[in-house]
PDB file of N, CA and C in Angstrom:
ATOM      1  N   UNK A   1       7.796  -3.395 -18.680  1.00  0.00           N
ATOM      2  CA  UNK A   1       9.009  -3.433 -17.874  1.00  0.00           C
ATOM      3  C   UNK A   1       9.340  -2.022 -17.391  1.00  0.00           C
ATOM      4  N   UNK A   2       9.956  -1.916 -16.104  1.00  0.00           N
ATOM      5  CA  UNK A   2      10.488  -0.701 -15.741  1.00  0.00           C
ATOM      6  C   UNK A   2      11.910  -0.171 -16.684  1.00  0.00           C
ATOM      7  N   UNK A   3      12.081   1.070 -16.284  1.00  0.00           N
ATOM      8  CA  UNK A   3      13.315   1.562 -16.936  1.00  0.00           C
ATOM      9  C   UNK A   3      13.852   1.619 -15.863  1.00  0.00           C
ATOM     10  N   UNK A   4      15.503   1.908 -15.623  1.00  0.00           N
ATOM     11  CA  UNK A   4      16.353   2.126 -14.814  1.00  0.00           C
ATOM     12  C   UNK A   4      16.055   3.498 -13.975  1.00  0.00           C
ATOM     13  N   UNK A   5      15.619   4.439 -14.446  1.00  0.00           N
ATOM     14  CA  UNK A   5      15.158   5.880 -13.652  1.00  0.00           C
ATOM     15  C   UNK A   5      14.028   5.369 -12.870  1.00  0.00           C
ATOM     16  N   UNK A   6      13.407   4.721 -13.078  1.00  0.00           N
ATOM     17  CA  UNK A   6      12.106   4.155 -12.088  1.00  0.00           C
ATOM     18  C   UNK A   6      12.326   3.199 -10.426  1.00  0.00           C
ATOM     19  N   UNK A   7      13.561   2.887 -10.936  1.00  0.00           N
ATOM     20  CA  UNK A   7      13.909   1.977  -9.919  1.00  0.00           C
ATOM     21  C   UNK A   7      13.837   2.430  -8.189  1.00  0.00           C
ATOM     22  N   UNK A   8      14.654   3.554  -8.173  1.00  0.00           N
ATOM     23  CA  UNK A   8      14.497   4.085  -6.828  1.00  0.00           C
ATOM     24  C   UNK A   8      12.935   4.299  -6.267  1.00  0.00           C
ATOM     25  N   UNK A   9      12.135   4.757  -7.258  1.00  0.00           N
ATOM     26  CA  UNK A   9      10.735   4.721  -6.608  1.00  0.00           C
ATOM     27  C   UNK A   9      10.130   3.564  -6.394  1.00  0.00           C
ATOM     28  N   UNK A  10      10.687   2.424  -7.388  1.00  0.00           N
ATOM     29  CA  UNK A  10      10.281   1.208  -6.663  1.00  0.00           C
ATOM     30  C   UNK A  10      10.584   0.478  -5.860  1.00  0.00           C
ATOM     31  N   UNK A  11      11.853   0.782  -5.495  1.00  0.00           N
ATOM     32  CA  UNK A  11      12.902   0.461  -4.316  1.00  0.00           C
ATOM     33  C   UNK A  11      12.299   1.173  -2.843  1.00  0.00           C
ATOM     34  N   UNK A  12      11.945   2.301  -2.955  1.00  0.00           N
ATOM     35  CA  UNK A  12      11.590   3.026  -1.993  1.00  0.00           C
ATOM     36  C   UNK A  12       9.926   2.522  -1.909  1.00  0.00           C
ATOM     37  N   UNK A  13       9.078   1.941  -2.679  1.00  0.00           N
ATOM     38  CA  UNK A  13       7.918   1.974  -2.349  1.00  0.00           C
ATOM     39  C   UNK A  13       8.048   0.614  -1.761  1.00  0.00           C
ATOM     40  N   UNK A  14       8.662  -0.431  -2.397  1.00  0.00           N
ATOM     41  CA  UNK A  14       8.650  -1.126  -2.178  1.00  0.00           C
ATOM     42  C   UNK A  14       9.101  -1.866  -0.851  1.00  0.00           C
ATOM     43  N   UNK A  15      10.245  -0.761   0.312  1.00  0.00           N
ATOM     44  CA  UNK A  15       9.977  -0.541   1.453  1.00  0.00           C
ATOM     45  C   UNK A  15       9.489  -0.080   2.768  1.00  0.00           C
ATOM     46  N   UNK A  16       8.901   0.990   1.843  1.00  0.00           N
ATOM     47  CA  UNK A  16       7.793   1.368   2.537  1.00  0.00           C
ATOM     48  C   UNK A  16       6.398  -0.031   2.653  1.00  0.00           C
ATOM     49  N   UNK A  17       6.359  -0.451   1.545  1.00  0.00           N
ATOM     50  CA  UNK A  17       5.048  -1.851   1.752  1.00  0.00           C
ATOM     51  C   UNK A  17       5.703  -2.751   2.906  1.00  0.00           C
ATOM     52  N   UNK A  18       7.052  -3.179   2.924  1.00  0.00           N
ATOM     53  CA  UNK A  18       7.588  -4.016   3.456  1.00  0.00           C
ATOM     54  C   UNK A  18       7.243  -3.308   5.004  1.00  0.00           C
ATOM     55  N   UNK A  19       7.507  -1.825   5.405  1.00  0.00           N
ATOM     56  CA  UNK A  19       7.641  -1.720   6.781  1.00  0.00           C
ATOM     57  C   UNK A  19       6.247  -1.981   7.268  1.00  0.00           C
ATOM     58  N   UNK A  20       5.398  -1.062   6.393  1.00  0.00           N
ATOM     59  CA  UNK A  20       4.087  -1.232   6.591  1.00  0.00           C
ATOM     60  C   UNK A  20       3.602  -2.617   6.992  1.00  0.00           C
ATOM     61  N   UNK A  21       3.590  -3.967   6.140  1.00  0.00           N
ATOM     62  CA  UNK A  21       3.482  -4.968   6.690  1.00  0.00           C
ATOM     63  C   UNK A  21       3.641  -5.573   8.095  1.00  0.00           C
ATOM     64  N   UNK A  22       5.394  -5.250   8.196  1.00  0.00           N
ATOM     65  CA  UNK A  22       5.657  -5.568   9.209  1.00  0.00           C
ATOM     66  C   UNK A  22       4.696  -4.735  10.550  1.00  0.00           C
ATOM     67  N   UNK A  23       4.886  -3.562  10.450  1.00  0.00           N
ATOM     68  CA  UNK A  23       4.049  -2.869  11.494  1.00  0.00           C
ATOM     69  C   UNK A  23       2.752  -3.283  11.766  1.00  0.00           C
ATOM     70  N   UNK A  24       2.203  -3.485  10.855  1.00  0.00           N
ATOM     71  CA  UNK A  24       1.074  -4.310  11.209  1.00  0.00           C
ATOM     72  C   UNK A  24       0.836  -5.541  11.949  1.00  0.00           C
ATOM     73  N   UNK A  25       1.497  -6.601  11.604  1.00  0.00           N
ATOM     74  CA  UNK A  25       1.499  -8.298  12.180  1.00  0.00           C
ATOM     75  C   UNK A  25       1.806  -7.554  13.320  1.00  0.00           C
ATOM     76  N   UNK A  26       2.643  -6.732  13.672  1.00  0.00           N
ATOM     77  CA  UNK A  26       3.156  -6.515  14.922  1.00  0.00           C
ATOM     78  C   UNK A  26       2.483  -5.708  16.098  1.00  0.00           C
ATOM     79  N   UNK A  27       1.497  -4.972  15.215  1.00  0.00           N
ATOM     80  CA  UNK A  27       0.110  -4.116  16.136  1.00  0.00           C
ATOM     81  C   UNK A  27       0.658  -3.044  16.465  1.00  0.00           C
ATOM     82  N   UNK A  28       1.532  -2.685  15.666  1.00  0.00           N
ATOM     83  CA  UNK A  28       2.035  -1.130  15.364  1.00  0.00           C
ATOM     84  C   UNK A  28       1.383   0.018  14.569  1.00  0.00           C
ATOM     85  N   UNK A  29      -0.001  -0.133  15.335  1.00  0.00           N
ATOM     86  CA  UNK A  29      -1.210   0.775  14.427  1.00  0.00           C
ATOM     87  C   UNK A  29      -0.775   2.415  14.127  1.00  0.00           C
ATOM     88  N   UNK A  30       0.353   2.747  15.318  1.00  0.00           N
ATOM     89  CA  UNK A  30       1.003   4.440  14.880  1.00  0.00           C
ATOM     90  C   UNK A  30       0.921   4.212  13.755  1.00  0.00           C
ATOM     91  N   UNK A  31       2.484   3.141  13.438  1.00  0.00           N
ATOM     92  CA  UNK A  31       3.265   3.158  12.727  1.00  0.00           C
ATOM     93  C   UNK A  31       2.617   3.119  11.338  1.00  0.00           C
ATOM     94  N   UNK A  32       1.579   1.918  10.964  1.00  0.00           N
ATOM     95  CA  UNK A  32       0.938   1.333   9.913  1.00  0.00           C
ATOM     96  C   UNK A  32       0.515   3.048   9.357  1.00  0.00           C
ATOM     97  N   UNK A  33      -0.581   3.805  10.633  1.00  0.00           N
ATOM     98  CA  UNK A  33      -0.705   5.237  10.039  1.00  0.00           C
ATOM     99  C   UNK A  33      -0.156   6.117   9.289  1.00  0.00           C
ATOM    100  N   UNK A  34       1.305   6.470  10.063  1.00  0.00           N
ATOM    101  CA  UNK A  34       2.228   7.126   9.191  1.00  0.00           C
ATOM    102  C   UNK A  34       2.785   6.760   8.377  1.00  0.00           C
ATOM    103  N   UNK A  35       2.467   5.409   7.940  1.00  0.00           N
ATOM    104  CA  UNK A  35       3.082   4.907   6.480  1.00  0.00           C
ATOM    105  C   UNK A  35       1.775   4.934   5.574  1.00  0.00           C
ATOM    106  N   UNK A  36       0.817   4.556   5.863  1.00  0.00           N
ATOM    107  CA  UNK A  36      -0.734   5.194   5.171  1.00  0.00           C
ATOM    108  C   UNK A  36      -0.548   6.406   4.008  1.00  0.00           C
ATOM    109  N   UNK A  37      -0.145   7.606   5.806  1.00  0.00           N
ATOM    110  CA  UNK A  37      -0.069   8.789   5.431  1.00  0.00           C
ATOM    111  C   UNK A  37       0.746   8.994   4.348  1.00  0.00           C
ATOM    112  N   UNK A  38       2.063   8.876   4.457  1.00  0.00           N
ATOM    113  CA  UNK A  38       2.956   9.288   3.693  1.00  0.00           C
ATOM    114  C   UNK A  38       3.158   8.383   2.316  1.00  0.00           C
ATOM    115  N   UNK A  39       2.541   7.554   2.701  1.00  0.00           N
ATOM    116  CA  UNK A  39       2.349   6.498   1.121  1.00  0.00           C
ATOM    117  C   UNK A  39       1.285   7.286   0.253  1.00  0.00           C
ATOM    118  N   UNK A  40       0.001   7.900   0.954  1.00  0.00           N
ATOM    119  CA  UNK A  40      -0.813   8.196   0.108  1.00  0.00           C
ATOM    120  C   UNK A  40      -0.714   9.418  -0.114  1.00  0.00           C
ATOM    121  N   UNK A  41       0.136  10.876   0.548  1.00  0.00           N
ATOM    122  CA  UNK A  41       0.565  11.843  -0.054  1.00  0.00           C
ATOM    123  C   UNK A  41       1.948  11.633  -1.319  1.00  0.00           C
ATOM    124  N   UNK A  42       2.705  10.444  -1.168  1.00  0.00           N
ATOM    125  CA  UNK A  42       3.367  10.116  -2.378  1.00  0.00           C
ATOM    126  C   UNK A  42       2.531   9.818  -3.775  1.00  0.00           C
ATOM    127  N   UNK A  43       1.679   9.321  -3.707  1.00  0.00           N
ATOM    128  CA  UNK A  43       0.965   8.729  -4.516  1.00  0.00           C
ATOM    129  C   UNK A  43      -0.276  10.388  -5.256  1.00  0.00           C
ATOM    130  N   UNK A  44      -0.677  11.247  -4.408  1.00  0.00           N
ATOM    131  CA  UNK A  44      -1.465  12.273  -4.212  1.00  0.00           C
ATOM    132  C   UNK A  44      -0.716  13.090  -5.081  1.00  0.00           C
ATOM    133  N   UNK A  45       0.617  13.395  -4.690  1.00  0.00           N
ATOM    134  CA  UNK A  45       1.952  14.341  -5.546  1.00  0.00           C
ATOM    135  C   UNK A  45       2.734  13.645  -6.347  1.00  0.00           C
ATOM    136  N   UNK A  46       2.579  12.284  -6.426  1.00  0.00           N
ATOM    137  CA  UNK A  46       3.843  11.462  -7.354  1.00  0.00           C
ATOM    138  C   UNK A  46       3.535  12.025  -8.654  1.00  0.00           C
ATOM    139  N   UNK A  47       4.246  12.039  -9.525  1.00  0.00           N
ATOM    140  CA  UNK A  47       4.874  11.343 -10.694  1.00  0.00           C
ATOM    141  C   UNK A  47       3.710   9.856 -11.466  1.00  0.00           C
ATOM    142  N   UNK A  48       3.781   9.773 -12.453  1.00  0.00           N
ATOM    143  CA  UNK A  48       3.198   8.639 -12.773  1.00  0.00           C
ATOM    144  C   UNK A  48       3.935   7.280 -12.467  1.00  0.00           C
ATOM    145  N   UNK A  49       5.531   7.388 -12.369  1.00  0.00           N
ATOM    146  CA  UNK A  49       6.147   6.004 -11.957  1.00  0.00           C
ATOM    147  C   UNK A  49       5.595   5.824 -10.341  1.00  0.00           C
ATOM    148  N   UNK A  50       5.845   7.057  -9.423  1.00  0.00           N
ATOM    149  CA  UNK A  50       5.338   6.630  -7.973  1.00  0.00           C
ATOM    150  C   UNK A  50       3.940   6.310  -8.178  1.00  0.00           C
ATOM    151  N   UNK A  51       3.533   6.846  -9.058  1.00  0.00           N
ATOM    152  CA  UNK A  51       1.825   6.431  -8.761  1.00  0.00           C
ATOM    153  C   UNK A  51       1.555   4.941  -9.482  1.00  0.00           C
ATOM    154  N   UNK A  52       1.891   4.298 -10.076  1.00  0.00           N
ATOM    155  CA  UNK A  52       2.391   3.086 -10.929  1.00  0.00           C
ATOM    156  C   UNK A  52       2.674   2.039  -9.661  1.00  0.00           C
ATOM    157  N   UNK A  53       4.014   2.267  -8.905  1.00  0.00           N
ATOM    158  CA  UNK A  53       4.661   1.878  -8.331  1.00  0.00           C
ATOM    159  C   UNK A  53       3.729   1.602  -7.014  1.00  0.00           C
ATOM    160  N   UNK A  54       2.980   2.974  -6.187  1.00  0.00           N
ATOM    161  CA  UNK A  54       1.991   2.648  -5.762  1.00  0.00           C
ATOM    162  C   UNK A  54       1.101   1.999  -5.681  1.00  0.00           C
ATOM    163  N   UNK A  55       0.609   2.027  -7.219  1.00  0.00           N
ATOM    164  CA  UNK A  55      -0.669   1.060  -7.450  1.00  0.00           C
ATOM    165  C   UNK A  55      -0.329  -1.004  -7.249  1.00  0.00           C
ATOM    166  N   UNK A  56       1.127  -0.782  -8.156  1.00  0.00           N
ATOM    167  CA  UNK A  56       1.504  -1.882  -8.147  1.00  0.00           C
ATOM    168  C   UNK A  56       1.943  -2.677  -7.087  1.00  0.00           C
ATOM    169  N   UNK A  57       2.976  -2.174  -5.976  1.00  0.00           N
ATOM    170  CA  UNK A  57       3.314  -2.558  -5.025  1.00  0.00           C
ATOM    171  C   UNK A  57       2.528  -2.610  -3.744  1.00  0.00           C
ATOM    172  N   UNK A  58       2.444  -1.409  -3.352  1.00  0.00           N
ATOM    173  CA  UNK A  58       2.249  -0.979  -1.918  1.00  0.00           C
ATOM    174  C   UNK A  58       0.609  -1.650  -1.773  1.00  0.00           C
ATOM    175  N   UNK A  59      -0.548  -0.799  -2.561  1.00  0.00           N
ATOM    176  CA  UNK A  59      -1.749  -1.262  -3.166  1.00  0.00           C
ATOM    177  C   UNK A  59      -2.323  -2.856  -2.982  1.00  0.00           C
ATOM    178  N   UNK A  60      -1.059  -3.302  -4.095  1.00  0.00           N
ATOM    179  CA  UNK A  60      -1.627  -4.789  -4.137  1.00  0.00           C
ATOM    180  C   UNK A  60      -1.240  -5.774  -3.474  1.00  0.00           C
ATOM    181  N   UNK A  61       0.044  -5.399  -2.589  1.00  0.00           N
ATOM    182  CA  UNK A  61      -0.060  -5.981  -1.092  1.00  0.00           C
ATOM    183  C   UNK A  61      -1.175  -5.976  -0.327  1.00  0.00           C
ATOM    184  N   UNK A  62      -1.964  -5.310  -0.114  1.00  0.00           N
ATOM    185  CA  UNK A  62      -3.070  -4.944   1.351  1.00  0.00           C
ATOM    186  C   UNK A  62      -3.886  -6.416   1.058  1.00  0.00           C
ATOM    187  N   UNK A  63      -3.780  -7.194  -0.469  1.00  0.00           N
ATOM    188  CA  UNK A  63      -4.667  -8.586  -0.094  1.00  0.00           C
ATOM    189  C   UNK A  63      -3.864  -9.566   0.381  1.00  0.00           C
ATOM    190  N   UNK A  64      -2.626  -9.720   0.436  1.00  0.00           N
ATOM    191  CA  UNK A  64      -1.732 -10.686   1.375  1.00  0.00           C
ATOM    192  C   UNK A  64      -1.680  -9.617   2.873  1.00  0.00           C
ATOM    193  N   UNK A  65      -2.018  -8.900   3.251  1.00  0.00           N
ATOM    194  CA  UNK A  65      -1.964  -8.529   4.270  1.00  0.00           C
ATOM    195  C   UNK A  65      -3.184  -8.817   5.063  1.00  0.00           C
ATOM    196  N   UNK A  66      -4.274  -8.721   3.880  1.00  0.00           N
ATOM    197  CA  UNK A  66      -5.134  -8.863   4.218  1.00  0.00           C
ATOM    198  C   UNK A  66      -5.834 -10.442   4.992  1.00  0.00           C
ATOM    199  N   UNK A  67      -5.239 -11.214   4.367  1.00  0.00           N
ATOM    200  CA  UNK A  67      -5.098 -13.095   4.912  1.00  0.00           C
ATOM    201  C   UNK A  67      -4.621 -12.921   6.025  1.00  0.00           C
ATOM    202  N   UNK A  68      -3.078 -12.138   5.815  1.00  0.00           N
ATOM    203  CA  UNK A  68      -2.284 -12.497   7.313  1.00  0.00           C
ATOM    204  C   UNK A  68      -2.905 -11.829   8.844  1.00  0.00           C
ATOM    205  N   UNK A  69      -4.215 -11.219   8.569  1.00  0.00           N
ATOM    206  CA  UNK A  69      -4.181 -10.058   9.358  1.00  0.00           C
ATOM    207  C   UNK A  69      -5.726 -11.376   9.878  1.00  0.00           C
ATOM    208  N   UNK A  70      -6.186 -10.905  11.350  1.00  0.00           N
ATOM    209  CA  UNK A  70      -7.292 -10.859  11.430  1.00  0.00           C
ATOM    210  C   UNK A  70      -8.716 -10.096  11.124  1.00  0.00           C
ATOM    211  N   UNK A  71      -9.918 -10.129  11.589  1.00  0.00           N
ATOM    212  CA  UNK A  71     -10.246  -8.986  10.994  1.00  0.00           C
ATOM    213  C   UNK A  71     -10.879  -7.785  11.358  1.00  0.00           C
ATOM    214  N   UNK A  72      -9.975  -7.735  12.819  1.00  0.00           N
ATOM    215  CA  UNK A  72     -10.077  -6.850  13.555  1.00  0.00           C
ATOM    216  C   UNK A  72      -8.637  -5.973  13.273  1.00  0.00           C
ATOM    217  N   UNK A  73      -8.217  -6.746  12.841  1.00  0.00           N
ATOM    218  CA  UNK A  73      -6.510  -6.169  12.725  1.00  0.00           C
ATOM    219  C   UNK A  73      -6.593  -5.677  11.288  1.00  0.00           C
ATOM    220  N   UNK A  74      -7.332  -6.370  10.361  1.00  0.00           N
ATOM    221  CA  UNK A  74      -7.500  -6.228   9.292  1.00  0.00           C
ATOM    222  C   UNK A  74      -8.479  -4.376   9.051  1.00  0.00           C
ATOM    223  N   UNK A  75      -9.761  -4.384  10.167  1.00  0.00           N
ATOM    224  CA  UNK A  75     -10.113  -3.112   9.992  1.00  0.00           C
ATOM    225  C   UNK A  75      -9.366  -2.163   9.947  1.00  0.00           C
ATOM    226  N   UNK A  76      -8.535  -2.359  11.361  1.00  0.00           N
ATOM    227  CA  UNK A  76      -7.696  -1.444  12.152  1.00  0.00           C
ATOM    228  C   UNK A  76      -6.829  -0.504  10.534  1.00  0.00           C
ATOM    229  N   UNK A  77      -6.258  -1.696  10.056  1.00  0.00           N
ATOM    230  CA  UNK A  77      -5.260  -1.255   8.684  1.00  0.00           C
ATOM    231  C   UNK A  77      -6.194  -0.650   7.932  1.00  0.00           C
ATOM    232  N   UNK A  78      -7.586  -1.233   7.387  1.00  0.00           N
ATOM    233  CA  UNK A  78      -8.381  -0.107   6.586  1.00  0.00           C
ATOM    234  C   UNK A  78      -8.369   0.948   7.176  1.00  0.00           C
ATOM    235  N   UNK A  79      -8.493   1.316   7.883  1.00  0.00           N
ATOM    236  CA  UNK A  79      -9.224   2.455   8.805  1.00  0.00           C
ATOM    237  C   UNK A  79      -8.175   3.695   8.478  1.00  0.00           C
ATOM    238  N   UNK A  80      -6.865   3.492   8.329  1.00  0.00           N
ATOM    239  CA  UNK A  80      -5.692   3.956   7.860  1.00  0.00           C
ATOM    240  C   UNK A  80      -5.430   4.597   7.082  1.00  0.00           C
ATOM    241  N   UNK A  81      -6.353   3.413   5.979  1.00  0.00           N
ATOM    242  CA  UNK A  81      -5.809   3.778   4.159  1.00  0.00           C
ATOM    243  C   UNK A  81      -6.347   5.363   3.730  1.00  0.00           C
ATOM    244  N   UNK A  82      -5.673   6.385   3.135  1.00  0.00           N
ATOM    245  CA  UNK A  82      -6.125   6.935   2.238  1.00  0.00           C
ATOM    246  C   UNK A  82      -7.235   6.301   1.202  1.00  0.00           C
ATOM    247  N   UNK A  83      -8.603   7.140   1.344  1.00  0.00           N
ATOM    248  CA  UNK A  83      -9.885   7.104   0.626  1.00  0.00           C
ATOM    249  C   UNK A  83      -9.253   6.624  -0.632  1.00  0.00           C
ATOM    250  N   UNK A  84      -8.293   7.276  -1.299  1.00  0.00           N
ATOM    251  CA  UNK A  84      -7.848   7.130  -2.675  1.00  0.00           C
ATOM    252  C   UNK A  84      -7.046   5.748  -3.240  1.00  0.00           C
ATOM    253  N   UNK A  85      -6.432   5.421  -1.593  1.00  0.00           N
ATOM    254  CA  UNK A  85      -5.503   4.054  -2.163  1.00  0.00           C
ATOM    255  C   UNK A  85      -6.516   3.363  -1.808  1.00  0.00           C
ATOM    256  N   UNK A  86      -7.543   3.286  -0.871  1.00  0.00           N
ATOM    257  CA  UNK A  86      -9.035   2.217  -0.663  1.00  0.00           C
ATOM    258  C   UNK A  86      -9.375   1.725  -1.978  1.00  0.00           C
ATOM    259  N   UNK A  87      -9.881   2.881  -2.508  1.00  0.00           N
ATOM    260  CA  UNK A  87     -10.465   2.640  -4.273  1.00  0.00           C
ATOM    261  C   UNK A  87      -9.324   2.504  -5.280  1.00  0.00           C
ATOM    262  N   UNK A  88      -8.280   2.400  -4.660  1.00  0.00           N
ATOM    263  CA  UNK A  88      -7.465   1.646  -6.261  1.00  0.00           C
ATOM    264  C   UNK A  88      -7.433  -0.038  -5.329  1.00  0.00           C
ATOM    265  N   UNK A  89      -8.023  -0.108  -4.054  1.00  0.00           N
ATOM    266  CA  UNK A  89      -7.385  -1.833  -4.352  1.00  0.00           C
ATOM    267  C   UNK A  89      -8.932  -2.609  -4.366  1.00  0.00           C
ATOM    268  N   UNK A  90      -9.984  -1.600  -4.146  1.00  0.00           N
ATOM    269  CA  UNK A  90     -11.207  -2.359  -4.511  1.00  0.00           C
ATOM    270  C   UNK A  90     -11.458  -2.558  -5.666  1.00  0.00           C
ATOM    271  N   UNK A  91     -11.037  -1.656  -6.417  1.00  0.00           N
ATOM    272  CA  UNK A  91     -10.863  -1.998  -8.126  1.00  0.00           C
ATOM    273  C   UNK A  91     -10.021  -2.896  -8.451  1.00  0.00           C
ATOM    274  N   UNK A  92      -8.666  -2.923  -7.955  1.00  0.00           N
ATOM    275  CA  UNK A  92      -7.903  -4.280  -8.255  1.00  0.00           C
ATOM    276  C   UNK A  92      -8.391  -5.821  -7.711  1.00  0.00           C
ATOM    277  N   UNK A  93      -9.560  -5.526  -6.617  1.00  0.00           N
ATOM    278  CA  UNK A  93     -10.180  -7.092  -5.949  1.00  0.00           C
ATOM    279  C   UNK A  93     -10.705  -7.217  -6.865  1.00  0.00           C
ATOM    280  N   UNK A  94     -12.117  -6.310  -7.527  1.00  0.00           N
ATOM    281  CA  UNK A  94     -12.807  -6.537  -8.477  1.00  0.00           C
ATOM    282  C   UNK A  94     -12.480  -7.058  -9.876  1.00  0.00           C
ATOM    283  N   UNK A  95     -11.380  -6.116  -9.640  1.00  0.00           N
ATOM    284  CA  UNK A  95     -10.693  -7.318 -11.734  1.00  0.00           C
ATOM    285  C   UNK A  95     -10.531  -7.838 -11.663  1.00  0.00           C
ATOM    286  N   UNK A  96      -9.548  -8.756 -10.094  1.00  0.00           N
ATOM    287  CA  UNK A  96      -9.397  -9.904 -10.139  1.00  0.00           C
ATOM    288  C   UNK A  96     -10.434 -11.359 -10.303  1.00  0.00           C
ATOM    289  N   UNK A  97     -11.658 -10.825  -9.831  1.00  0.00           N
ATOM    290  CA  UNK A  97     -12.545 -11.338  -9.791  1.00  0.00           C
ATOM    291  C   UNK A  97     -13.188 -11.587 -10.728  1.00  0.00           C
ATOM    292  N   UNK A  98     -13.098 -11.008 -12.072  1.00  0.00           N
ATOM    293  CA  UNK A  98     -13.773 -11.113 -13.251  1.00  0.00           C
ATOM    294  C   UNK A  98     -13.228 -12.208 -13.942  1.00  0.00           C
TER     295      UNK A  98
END
């Protein structure tokens, strides 16, 4: 469970995933970028709760994004990701898979 000091970073990551989403369905490839960006320098400099929060939220969205998206639309959003958040959600496909 989270503690109460954690909350704002999950509050905040957790809209950052939300805009991100949206920017996407919507073919707001800037936008999807600069939330990339600044998601994966949070995550680069966080804290272990942002990096937690990262992994948990923002991260393990990209496979419901990933359905909703085509997969041209779907590249477009890889193409985006920080190298580093790439390999935390290919590791999370893979466990799931086990």
């Amino acid at each position: 469970m989270y503690h109460q000091q954690q909350l704002p970073a999950l509050q905040s990551i957790q809209a950052l995933t939300d805009l991100t989403k949206r920017m996407a369905l919507e073919h707001d490839f800037e936008m999807v970028e600069k939330c990339m960006t600044l998601v994966g320098k949070l995550y680069e400099k966080g804290n272990t709760a942002v990096r937690n929060a990262v992994e948990n939220i923002f991260v393990y969205s990209f496979s419901t994004l990933m359905c909703n998206c085509n997969i041209a639309e779907w590249r477009m959003v890889q193409s985006y990701m920080p190298s580093e958040l790439y390999a935390v959600f290919v590791e999370q496909v893979l466990r799931s898979k086990c």
